[in-house]
C-alpha atoms as a PDB file:
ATOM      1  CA  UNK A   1     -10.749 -13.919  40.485  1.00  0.00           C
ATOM      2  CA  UNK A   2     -12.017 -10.464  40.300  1.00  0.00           C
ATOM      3  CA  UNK A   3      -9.910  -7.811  37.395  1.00  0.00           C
ATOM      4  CA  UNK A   4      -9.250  -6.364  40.980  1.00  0.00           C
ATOM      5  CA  UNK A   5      -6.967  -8.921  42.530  1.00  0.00           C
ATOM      6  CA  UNK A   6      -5.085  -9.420  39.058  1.00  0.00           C
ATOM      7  CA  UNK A   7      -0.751  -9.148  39.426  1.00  0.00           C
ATOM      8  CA  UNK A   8       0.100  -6.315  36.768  1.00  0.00           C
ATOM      9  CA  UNK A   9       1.399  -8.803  34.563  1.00  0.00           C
ATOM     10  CA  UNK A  10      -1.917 -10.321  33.586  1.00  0.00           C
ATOM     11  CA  UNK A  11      -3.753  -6.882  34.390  1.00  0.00           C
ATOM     12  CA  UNK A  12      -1.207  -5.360  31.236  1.00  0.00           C
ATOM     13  CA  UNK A  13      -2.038  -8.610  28.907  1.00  0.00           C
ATOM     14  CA  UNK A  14      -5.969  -8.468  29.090  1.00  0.00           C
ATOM     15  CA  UNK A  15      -6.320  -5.907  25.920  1.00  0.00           C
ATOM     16  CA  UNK A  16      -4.106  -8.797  23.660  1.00  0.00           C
ATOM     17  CA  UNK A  17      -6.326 -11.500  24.762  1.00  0.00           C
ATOM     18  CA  UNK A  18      -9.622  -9.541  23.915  1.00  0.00           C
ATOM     19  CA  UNK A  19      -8.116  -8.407  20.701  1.00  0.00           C
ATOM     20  CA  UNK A  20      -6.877 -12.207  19.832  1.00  0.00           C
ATOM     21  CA  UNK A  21     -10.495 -13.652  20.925  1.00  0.00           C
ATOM     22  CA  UNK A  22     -11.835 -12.078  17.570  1.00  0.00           C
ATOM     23  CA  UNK A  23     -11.295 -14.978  14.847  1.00  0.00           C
ATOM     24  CA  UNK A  24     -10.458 -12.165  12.244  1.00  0.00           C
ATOM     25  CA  UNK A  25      -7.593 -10.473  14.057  1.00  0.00           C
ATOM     26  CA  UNK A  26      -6.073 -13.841  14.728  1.00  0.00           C
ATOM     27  CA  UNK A  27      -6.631 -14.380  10.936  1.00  0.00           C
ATOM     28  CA  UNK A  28      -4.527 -11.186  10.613  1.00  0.00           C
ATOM     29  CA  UNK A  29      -1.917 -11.796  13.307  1.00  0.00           C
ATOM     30  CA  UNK A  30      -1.149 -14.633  11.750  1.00  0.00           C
ATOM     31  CA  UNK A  31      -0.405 -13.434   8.091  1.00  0.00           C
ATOM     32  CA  UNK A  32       1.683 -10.728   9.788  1.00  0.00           C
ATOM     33  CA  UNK A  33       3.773 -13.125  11.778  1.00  0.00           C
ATOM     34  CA  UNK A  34       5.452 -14.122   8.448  1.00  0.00           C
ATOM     35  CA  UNK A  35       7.553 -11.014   9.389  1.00  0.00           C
ATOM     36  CA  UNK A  36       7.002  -8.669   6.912  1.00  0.00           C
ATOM     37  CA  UNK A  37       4.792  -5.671   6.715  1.00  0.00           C
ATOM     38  CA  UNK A  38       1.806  -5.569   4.668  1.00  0.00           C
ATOM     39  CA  UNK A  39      -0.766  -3.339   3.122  1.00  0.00           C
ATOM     40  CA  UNK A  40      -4.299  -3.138   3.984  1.00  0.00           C
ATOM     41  CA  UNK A  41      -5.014  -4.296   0.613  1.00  0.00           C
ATOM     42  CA  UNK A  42      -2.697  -7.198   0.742  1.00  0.00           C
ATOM     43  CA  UNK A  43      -4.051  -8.136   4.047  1.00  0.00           C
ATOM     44  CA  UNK A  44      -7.686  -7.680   2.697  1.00  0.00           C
ATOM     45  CA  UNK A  45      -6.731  -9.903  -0.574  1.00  0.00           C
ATOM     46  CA  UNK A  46      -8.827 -12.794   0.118  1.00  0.00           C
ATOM     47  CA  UNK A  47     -10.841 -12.358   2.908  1.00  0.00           C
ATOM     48  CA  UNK A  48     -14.575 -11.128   2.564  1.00  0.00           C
ATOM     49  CA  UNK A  49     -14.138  -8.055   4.206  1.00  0.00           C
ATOM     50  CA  UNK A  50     -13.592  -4.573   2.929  1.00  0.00           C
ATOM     51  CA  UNK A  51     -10.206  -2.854   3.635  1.00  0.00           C
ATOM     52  CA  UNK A  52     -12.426   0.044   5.489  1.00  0.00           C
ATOM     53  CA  UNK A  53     -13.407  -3.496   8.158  1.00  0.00           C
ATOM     54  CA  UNK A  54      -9.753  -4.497   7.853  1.00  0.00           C
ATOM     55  CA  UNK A  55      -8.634  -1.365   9.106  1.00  0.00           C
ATOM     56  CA  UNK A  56     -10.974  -1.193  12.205  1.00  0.00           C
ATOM     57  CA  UNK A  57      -9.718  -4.507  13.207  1.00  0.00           C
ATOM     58  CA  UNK A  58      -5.827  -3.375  12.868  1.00  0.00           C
ATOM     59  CA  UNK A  59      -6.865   0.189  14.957  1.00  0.00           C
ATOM     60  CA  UNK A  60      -8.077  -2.440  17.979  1.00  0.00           C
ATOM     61  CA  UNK A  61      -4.745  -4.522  17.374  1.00  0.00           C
ATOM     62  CA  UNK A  62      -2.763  -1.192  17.489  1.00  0.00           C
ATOM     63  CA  UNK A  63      -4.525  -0.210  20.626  1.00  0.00           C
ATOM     64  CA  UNK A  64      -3.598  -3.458  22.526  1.00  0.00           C
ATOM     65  CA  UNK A  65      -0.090  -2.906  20.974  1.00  0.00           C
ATOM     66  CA  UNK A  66      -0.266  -6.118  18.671  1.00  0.00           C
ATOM     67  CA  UNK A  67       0.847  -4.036  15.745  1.00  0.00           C
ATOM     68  CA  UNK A  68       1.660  -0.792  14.818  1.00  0.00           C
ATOM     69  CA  UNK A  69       1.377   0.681  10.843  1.00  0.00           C
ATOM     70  CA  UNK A  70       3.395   3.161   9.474  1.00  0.00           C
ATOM     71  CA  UNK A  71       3.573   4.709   6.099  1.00  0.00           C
ATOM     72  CA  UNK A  72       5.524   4.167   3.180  1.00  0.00           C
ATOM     73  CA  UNK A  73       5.160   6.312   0.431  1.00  0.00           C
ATOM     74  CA  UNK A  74       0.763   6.640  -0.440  1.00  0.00           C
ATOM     75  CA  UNK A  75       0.722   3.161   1.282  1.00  0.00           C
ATOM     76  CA  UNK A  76      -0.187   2.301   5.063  1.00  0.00           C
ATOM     77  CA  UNK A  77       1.696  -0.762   6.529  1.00  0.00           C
ATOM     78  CA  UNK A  78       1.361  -3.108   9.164  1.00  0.00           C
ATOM     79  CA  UNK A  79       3.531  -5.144  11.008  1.00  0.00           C
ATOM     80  CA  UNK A  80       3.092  -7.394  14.115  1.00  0.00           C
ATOM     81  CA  UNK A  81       4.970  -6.214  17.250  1.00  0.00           C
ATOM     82  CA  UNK A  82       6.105  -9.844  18.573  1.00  0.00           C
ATOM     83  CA  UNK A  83       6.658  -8.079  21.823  1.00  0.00           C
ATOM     84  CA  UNK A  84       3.780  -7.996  22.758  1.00  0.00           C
ATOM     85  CA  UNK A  85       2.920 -11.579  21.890  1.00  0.00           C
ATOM     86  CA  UNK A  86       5.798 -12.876  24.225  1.00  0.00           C
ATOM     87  CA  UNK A  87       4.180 -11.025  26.770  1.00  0.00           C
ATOM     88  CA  UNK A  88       0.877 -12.594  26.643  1.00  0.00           C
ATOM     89  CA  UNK A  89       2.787 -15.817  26.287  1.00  0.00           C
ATOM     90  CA  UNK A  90       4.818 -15.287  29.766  1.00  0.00           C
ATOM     91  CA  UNK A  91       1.564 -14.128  31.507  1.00  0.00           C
ATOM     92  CA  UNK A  92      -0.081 -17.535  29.962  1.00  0.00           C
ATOM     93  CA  UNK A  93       3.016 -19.173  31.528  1.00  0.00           C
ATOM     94  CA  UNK A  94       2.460 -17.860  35.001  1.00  0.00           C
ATOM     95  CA  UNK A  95      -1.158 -19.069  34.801  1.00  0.00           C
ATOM     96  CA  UNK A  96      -0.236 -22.571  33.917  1.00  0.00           C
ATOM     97  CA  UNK A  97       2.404 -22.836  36.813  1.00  0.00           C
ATOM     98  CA  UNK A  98      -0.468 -21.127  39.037  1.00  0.00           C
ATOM     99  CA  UNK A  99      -2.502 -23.980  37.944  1.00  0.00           C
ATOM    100  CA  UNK A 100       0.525 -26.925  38.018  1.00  0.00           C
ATOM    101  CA  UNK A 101       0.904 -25.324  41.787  1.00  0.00           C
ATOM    102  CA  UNK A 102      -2.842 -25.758  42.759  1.00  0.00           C
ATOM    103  CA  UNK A 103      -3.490 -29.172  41.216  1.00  0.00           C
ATOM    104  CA  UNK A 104       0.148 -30.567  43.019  1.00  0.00           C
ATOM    105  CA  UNK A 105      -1.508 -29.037  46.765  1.00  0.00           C
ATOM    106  CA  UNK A 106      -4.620 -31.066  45.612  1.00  0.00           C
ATOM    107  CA  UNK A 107      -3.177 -34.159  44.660  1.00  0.00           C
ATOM    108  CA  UNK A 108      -0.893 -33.861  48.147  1.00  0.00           C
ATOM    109  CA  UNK A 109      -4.255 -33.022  50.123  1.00  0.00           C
ATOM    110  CA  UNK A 110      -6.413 -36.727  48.387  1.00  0.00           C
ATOM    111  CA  UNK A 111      -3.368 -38.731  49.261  1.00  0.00           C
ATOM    112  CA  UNK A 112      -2.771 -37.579  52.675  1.00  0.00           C
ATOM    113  CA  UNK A 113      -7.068 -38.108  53.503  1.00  0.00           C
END
């Protein structure tokens, strides 16, 4: 299916997927879904990259609207905007019932032949 012929559902969920599909902003996703906001150094504690690679990875997430940071006093936090995550989820929802739809015609069209 061409980016063309997409509903605006999917169209408006493509920048989350692309931003998920790295393994590192999944990585940070995930911490943030414990709910509360975090530092750039608390979300670079651990992990081999530098908080200057952390925050290029957050700027992408911000752009598909995964999170958003704000500041708080000298510090810059980040926090996960689960909105946008139960979008993705309900345009992941549609595909599968796309797919339940398509497989149901094709199982109808063997049994009839």
């Amino acid at each position: 299916m061409s980016a063309d012929r997409l509903s605006p559902e999917l169209k408006s969920s493509a920048p989350v997927f692309a931003a998920l599909g790295d393994p590192t902003r999944l990585q940070l996703v995930a911490r943030l879904s414990a709910g509360e906001p975090l530092s750039i150094t608390r979300l670079a504690s651990g992990s081999p990259l530098t908080r200057q690679a952390i925050t290029k990875h957050l700027h992408v997430m911000a752009g598909a609207g995964l999170v958003k940071g704000f500041r708080q006093g000298r510090e810059q936090l980040w926090e996960l905007n689960p909105q946008q995550l139960r979008h993705a989820r309900r345009s992941l929802d549609l595909i599968s019932r796309q797919w339940d739809e398509a497989l149901a015609r094709l199982k109808a069209w063997v049994e009839e032949g």
